[in-house]
C-alpha atoms as a PDB file:
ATOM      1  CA  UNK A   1     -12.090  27.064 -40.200  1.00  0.00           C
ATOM      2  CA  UNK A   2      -9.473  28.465 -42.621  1.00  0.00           C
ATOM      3  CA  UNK A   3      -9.365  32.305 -42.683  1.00  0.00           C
ATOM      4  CA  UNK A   4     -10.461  33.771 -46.197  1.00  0.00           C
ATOM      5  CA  UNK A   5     -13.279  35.736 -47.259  1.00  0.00           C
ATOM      6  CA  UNK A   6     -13.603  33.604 -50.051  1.00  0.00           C
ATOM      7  CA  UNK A   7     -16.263  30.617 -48.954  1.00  0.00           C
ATOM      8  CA  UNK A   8     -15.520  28.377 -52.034  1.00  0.00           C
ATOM      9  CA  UNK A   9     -11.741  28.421 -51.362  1.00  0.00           C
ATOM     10  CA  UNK A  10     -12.215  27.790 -47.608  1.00  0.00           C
ATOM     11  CA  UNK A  11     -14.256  24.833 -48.433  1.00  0.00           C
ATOM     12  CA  UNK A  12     -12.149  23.053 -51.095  1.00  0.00           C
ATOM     13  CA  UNK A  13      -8.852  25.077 -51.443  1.00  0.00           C
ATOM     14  CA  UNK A  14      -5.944  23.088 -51.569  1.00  0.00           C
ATOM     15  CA  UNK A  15      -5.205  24.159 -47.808  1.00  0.00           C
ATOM     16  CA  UNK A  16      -8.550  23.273 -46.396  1.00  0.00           C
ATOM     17  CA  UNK A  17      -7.947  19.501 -46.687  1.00  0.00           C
ATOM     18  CA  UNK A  18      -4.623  18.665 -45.476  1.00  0.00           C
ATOM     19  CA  UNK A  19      -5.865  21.283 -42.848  1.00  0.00           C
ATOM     20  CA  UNK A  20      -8.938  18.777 -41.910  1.00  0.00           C
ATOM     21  CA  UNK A  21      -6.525  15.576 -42.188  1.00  0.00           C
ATOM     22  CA  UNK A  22      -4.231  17.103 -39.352  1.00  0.00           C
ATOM     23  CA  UNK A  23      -7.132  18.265 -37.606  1.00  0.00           C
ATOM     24  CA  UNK A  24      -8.629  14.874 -37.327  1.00  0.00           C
ATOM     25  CA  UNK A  25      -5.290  13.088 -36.680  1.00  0.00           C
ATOM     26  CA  UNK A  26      -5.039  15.475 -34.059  1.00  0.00           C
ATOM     27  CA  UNK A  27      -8.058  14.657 -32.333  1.00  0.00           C
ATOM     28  CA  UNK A  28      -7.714  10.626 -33.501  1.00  0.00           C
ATOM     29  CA  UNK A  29      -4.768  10.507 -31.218  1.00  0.00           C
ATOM     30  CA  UNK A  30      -6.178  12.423 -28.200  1.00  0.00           C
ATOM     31  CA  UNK A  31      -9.076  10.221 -28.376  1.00  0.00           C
ATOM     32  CA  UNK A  32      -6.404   7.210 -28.373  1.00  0.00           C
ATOM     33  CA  UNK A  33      -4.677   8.396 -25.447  1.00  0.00           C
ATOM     34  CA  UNK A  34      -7.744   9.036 -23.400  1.00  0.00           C
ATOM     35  CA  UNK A  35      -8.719   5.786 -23.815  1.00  0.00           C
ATOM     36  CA  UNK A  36      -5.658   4.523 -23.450  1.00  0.00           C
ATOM     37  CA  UNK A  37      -5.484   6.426 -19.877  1.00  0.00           C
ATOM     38  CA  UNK A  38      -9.090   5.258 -18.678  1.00  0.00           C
ATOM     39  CA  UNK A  39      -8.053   1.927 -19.479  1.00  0.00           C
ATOM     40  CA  UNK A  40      -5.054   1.367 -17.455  1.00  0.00           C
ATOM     41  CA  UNK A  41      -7.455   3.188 -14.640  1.00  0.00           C
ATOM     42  CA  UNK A  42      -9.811  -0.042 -15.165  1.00  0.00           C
ATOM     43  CA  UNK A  43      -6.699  -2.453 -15.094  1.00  0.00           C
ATOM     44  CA  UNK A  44      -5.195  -0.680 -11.775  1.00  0.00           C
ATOM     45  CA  UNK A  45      -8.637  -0.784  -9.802  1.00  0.00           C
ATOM     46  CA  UNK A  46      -9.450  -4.944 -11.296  1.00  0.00           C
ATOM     47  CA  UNK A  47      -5.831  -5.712 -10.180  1.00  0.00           C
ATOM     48  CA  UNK A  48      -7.152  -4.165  -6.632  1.00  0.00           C
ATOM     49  CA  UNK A  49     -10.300  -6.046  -6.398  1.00  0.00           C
ATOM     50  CA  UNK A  50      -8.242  -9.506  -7.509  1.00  0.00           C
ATOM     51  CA  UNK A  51      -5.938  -8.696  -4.121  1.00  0.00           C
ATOM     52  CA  UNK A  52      -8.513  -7.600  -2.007  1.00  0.00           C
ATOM     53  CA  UNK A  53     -10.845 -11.020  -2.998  1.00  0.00           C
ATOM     54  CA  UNK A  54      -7.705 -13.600  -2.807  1.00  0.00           C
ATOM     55  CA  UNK A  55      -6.744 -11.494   1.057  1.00  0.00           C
ATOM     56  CA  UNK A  56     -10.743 -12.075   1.420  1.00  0.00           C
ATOM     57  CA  UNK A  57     -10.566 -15.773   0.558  1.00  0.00           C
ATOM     58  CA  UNK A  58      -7.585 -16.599   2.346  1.00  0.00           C
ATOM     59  CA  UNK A  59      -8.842 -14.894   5.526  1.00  0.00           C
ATOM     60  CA  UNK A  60     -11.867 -17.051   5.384  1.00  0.00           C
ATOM     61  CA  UNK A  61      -9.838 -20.496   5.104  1.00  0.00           C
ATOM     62  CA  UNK A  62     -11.097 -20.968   1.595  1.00  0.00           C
ATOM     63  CA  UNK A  63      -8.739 -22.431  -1.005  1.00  0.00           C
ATOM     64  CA  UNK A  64      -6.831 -20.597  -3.632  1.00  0.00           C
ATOM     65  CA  UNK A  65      -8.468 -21.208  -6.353  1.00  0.00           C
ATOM     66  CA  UNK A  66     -11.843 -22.845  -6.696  1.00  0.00           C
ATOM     67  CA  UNK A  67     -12.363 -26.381  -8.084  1.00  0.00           C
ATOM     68  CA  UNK A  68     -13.412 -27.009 -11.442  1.00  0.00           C
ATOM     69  CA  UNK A  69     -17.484 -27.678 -11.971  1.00  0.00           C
ATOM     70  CA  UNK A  70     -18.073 -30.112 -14.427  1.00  0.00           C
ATOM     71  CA  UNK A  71     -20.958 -29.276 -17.075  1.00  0.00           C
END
């Protein structure tokens, strides 16, 4: 909150908004980059699991990719 001692200008002075905007800008791009972050986490650890199935697969004689059921 803005310092004043005057409630009514804290609320809807002409500093208080442009105060909020960078506030939530602020926090808009940390939420951005946290999810940017957790996502490349998810990418990294699918990209693992692809590798560790095709090394599974081709350990076990089966083919690299699976044929194609028909509906």
């Amino acid at each position: 909150m803005i310092a004043t001692l005057n409630p009514e200008i804290a609320r809807s002075g002409p500093i208080y908004r442009p105060a909020q905007l960078a506030l939530l800008r602020y926090q808009l791009m940390q939420h951005f980059e946290s999810t940017d972050s957790a996502a490349r986490l998810v990418e990294d650890e699918l990209a693992k699991l692809s590798k560790a199935t095709a090394m599974d697969r081709q350990r076990a004689g089966y083919p690299k990719q699976l044929p194609q059921m028909s509906r």
